[in-house]
N, C-alpha and C. Protein backbone atom coordinates (compact mmCIF):
# COMPACT_ATOMS: atom_id res chain seq x y z
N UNK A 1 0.84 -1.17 0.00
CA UNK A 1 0.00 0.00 0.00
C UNK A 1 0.89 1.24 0.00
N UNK A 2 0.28 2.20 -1.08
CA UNK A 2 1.07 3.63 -0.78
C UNK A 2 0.04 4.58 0.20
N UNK A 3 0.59 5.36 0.78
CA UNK A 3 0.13 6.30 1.27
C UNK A 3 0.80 7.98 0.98
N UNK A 4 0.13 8.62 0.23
CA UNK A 4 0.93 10.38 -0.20
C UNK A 4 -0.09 11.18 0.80
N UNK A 5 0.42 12.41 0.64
CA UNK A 5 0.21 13.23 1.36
C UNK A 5 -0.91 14.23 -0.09
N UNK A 6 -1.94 14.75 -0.03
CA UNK A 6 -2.75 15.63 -0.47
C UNK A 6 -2.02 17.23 -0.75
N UNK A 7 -2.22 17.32 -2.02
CA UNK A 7 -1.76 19.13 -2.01
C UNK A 7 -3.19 20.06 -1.73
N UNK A 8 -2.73 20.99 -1.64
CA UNK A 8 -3.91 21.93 -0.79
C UNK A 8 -5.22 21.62 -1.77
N UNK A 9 -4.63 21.74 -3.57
CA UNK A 9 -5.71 21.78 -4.07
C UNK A 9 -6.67 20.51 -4.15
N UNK A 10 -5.90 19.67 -4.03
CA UNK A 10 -6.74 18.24 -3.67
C UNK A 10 -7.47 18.15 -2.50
N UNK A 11 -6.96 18.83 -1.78
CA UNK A 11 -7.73 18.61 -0.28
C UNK A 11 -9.26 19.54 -0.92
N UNK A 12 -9.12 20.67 -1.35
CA UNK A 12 -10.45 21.20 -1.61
C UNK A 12 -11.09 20.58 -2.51
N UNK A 13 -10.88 19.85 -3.29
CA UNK A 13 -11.75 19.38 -4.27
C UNK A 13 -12.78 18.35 -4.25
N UNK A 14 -11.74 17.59 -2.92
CA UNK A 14 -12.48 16.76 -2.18
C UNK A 14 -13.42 17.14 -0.74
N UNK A 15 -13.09 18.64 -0.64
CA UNK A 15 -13.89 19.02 0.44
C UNK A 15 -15.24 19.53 -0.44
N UNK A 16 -15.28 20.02 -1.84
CA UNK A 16 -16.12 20.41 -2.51
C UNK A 16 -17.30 19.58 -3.00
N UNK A 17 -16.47 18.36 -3.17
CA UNK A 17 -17.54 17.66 -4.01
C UNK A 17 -17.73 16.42 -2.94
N UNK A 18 -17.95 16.50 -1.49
CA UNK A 18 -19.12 15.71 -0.57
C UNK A 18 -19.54 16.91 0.10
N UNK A 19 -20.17 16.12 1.07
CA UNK A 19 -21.42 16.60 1.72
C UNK A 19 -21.49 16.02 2.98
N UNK A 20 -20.88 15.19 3.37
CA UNK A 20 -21.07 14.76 4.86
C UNK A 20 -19.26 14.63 5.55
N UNK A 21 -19.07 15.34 6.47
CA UNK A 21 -18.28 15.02 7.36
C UNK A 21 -18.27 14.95 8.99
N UNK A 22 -17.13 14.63 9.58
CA UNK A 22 -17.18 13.91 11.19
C UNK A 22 -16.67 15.52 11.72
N UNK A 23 -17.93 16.07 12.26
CA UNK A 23 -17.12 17.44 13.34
C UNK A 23 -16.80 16.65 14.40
N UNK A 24 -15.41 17.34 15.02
CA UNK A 24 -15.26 16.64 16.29
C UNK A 24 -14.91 18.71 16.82
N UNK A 25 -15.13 18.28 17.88
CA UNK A 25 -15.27 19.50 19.44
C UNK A 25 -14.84 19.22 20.40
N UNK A 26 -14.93 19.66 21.74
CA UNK A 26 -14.44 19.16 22.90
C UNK A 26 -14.88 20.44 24.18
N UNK A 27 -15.08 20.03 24.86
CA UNK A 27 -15.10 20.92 26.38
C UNK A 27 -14.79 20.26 27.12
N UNK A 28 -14.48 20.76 28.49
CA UNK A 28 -13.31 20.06 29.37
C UNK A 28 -12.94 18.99 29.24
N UNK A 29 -12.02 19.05 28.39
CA UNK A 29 -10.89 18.28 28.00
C UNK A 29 -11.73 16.90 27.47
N UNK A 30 -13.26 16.52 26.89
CA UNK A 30 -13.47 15.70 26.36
C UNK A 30 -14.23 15.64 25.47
N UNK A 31 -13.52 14.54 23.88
CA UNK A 31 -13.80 14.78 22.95
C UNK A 31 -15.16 14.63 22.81
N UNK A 32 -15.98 15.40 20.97
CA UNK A 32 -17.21 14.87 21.00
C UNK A 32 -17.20 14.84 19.14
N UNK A 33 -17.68 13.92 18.56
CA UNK A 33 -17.62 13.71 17.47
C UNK A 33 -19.15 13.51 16.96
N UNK A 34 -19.29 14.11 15.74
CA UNK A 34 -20.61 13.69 15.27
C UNK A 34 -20.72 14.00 13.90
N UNK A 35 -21.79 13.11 12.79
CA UNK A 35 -21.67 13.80 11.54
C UNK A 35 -22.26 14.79 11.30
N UNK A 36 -21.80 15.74 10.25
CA UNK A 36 -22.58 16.83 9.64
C UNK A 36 -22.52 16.78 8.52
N UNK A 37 -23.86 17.55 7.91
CA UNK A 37 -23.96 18.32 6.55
C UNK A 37 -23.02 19.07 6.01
N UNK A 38 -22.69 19.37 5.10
CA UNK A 38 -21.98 20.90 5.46
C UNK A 38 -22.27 21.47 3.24
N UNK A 39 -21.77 22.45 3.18
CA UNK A 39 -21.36 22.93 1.82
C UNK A 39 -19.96 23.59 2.01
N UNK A 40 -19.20 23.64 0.93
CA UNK A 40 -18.10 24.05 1.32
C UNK A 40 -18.15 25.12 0.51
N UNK A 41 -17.47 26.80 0.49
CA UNK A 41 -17.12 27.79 -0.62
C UNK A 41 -16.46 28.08 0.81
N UNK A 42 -15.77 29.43 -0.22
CA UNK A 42 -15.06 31.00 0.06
C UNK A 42 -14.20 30.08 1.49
N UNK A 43 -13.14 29.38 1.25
CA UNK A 43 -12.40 28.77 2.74
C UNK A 43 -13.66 28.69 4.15
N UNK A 44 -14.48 28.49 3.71
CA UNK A 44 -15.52 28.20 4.99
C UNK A 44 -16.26 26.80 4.71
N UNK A 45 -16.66 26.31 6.06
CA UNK A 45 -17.64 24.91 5.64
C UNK A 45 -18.87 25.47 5.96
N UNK A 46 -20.29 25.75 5.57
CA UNK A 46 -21.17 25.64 6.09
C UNK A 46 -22.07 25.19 6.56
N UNK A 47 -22.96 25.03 7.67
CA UNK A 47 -23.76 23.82 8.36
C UNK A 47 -24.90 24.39 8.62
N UNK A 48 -25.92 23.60 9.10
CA UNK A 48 -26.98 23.99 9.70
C UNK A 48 -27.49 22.97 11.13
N UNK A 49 -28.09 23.24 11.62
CA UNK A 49 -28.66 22.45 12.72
C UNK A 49 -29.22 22.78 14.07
N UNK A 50 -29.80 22.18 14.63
CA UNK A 50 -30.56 22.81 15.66
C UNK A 50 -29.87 22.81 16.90
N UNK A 51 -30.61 23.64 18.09
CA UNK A 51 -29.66 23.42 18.99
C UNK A 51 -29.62 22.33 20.00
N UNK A 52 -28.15 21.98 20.48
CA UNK A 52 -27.93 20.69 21.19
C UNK A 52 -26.35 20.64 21.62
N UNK A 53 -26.20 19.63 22.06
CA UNK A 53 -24.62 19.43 22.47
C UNK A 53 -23.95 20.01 21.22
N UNK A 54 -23.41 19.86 20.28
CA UNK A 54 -22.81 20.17 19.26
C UNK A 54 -22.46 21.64 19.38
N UNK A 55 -24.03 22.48 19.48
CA UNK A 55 -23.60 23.75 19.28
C UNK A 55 -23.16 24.09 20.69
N UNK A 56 -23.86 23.54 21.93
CA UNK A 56 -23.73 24.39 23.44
C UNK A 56 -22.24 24.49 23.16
N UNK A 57 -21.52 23.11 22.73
CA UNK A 57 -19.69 23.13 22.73
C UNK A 57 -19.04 23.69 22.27
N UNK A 58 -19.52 23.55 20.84
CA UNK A 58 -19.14 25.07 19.92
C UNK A 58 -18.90 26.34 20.67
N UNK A 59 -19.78 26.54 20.96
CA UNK A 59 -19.97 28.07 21.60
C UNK A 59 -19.04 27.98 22.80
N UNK A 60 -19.06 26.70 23.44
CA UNK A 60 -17.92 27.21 24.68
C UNK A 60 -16.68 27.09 24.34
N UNK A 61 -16.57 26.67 23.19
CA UNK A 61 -14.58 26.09 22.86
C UNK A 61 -14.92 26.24 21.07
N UNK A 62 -14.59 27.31 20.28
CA UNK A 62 -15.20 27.35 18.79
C UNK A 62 -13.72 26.96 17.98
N UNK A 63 -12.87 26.02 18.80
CA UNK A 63 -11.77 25.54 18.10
C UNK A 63 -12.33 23.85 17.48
N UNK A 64 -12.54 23.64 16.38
CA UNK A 64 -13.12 22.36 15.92
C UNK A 64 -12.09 21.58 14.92
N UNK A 65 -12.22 20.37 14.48
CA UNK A 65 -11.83 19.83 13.52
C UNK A 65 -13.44 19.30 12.97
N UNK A 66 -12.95 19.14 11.50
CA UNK A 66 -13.60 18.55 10.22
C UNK A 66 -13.05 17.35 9.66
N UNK A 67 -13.35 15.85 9.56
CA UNK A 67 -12.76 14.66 8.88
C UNK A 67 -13.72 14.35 7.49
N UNK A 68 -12.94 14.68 6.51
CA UNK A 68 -14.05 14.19 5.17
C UNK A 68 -13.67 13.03 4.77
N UNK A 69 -13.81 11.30 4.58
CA UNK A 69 -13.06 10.92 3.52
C UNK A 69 -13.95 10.05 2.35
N UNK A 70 -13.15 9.56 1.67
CA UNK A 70 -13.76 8.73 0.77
C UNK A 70 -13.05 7.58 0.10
N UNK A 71 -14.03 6.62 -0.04
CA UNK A 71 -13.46 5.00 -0.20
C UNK A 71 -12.62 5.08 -1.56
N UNK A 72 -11.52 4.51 -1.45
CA UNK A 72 -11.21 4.42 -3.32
C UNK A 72 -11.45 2.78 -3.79
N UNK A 73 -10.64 2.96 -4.52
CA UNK A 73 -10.75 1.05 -4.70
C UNK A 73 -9.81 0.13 -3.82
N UNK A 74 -10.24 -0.99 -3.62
CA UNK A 74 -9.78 -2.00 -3.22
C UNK A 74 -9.81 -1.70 -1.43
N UNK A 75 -8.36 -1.44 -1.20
CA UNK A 75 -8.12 -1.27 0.11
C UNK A 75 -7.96 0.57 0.20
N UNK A 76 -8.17 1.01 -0.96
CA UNK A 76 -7.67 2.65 -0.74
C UNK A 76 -8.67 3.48 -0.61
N UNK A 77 -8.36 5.12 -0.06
CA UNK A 77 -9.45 5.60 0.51
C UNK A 77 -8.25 6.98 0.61
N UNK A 78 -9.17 8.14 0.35
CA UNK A 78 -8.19 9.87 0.86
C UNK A 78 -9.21 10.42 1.87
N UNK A 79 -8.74 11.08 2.86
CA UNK A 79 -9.70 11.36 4.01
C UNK A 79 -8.45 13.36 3.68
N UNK A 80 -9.27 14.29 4.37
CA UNK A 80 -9.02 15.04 4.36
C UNK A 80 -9.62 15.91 5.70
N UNK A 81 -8.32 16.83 6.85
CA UNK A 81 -8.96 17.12 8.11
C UNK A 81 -8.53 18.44 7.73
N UNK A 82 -9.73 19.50 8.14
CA UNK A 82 -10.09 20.82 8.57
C UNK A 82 -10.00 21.08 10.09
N UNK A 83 -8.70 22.07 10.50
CA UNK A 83 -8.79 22.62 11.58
C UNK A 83 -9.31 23.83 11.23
N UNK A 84 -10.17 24.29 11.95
CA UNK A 84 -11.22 25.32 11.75
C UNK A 84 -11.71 26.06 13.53
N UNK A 85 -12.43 27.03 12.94
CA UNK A 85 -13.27 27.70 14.10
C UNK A 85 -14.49 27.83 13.72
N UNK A 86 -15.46 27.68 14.70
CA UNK A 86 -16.88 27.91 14.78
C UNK A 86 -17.43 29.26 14.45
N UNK A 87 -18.06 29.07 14.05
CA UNK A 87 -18.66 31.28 13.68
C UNK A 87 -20.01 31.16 13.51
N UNK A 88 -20.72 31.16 14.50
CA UNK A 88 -22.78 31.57 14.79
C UNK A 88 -22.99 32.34 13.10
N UNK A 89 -23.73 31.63 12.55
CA UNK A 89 -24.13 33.08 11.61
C UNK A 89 -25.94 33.56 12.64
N UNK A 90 -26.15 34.26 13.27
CA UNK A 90 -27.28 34.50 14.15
C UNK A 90 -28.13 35.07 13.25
N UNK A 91 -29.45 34.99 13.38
CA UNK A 91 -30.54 35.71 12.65
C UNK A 91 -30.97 37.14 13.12
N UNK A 92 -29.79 38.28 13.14
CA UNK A 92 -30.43 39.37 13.76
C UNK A 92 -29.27 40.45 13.14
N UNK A 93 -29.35 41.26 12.53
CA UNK A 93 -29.14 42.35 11.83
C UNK A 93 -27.08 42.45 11.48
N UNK A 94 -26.75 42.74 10.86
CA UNK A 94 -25.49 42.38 11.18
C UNK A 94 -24.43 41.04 10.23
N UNK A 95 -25.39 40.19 10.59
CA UNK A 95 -25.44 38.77 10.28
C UNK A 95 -25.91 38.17 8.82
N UNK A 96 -26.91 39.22 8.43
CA UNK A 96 -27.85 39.08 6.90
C UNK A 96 -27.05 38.49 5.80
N UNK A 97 -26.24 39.19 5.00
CA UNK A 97 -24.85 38.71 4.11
C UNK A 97 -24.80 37.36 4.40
N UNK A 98 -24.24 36.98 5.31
CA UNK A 98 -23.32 35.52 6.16
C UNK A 98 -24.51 34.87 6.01
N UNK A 99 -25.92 35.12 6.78
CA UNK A 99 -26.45 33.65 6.47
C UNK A 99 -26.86 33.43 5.56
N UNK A 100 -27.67 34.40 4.99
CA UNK A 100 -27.92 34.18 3.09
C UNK A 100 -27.43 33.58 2.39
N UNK A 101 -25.60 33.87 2.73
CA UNK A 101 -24.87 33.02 1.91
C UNK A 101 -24.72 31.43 2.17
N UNK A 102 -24.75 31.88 3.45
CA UNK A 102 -24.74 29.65 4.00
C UNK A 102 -26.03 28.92 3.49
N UNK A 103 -27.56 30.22 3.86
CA UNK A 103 -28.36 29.08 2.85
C UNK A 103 -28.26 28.92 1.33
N UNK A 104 -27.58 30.10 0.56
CA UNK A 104 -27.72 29.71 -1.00
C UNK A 104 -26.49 28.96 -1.10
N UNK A 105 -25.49 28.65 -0.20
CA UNK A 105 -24.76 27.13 -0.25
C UNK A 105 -25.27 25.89 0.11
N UNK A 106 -25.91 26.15 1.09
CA UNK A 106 -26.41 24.87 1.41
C UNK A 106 -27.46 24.18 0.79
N UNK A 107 -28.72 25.34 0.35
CA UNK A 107 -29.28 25.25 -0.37
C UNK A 107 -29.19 24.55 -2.19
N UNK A 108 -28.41 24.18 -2.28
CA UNK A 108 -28.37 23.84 -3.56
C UNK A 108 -28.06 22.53 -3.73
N UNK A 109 -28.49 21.69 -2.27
CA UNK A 109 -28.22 20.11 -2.67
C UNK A 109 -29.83 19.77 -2.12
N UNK A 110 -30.22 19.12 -2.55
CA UNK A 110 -31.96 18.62 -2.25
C UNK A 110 -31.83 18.23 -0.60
N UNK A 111 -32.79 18.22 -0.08
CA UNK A 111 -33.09 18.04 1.18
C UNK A 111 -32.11 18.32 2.30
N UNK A 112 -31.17 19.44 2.22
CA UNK A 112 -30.10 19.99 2.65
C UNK A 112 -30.40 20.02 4.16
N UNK A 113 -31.73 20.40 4.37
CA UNK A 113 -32.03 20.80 5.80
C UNK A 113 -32.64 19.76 6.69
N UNK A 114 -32.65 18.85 5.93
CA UNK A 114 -33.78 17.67 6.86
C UNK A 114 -32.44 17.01 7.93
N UNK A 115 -31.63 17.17 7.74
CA UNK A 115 -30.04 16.31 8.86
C UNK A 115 -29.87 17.49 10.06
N UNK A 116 -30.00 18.38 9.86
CA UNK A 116 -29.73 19.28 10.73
C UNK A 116 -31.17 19.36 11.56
N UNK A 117 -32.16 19.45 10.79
CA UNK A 117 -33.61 19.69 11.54
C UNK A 117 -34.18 18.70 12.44
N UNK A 118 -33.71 17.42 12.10
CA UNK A 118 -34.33 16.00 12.79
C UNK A 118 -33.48 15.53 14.21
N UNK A 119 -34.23 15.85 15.00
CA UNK A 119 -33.19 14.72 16.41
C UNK A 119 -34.41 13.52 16.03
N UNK A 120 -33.40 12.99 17.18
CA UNK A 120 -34.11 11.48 17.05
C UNK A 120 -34.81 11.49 18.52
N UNK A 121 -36.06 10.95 18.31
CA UNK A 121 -37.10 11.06 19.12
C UNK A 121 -38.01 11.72 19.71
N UNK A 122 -38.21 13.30 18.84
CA UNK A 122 -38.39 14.79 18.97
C UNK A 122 -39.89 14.55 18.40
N UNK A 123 -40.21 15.57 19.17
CA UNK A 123 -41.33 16.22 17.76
C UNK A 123 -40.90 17.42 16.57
N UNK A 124 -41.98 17.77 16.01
CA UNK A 124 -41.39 17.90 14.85
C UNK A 124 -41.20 19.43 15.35
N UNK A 125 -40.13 20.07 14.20
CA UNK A 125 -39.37 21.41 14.37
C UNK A 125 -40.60 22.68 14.95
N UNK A 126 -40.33 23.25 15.66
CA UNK A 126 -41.33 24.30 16.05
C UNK A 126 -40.57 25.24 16.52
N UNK A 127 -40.74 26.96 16.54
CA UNK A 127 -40.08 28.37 16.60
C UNK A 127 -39.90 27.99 18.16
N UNK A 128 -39.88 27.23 19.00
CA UNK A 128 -39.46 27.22 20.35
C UNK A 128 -37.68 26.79 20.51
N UNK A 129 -37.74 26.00 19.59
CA UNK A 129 -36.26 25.72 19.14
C UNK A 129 -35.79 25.99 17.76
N UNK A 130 -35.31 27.36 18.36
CA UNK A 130 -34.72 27.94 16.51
C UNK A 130 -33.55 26.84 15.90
N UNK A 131 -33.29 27.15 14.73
CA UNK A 131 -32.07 26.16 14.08
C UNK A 131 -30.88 27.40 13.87
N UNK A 132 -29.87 26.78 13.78
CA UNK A 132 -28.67 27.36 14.07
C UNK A 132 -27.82 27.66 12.65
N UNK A 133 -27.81 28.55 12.15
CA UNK A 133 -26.73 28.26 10.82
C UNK A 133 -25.10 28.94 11.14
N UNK A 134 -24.10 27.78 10.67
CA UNK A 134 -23.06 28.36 11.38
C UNK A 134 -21.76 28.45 10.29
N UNK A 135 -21.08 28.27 10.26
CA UNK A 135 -19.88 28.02 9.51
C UNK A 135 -18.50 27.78 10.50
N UNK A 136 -17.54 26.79 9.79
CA UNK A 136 -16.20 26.72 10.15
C UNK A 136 -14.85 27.34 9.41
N UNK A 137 -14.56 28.18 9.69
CA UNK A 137 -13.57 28.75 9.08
C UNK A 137 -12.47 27.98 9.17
N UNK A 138 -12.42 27.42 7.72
CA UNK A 138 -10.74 26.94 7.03
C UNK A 138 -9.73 27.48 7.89
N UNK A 139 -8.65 27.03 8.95
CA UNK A 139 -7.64 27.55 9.21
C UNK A 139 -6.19 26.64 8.74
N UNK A 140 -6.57 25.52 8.49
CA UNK A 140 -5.95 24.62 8.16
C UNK A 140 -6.22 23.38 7.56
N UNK A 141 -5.84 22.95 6.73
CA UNK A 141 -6.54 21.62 6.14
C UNK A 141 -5.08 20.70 5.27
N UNK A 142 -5.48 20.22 5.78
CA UNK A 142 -4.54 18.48 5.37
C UNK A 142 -5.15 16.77 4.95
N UNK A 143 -4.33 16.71 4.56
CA UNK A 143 -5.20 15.07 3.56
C UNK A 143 -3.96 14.36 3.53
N UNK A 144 -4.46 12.81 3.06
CA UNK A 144 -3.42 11.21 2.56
C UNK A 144 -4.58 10.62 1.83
N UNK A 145 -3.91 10.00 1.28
CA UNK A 145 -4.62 9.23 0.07
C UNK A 145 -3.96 8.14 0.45
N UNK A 146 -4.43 6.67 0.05
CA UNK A 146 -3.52 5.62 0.42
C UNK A 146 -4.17 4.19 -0.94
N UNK A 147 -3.24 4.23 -1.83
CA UNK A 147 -3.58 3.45 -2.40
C UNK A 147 -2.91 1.94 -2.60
N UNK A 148 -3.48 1.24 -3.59
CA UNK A 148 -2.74 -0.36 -3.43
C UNK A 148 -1.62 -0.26 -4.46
């Protein structure tokens, strides 16, 4: 098996063209991993989702990583990690630009919002629990590819 290292532009191309990766977070000192949606432009990932552990952590520690990867053939597979920061896009004056733009990114894959909107075992979405649109700012990103 080889294993190379990703150039920057590979790492984006592969951050461009999926749609699901592993955020991981942490508060006192313990990890928390989970999947997300996301769209990727302009060095930012964008997400959506409601509120819950994910975001309370966010908000207390907005230092995150991003894991994207994808299977190749046989035994091979390129995964690509985003060290990033958390950034609220909030729904209140200020903010307009930023989230507009996360929904006409996010917006442009079919049912974009149903992963972020659904917990499991909830009733259904209601203005008592707003949804959250946020982004991770690109600060760093690295990849391997590993083929046979």
């Amino acid at each position: 098996m080889l294993i190379r290292t990703l150039s920057a532009l590979e790492c984006t191309k592969l951050l461009t063209a999926n749609r699901v990766g592993h955020l991981a977070c942490a508060k006192g000192g313990q990890p928390y991993v989970v999947p997300v949606h996301y769209a990727h432009a302009d060095n930012h990932l964008y997400a959506f989702s409601m509120p819950g552990k994910k975001i309370d952590w966010m908000r207390a520690n907005p230092l995150v990583s991003v894991q994207v990867g994808e299977r190749g053939q046989g035994r091979g597979w390129r995964s690509v990690v985003v060290d990033g920061r958390y950034e609220e896009l909030p729904d209140r004056i200020g903010h307009k630009l930023e989230r507009d733009h996360a929904w006409a990114m996010l917006s442009k894959h079919a049912a974009w919002w149903e992963p972020g909107a659904l917990k499991p075992l909830m009733p259904a979405v209601s203005d008592s629990a707003p949804h959250v649109f946020f982004r991770i700012l690109i600060q760093q990103v690295s990849g391997r590819e590993a083929s046979e």
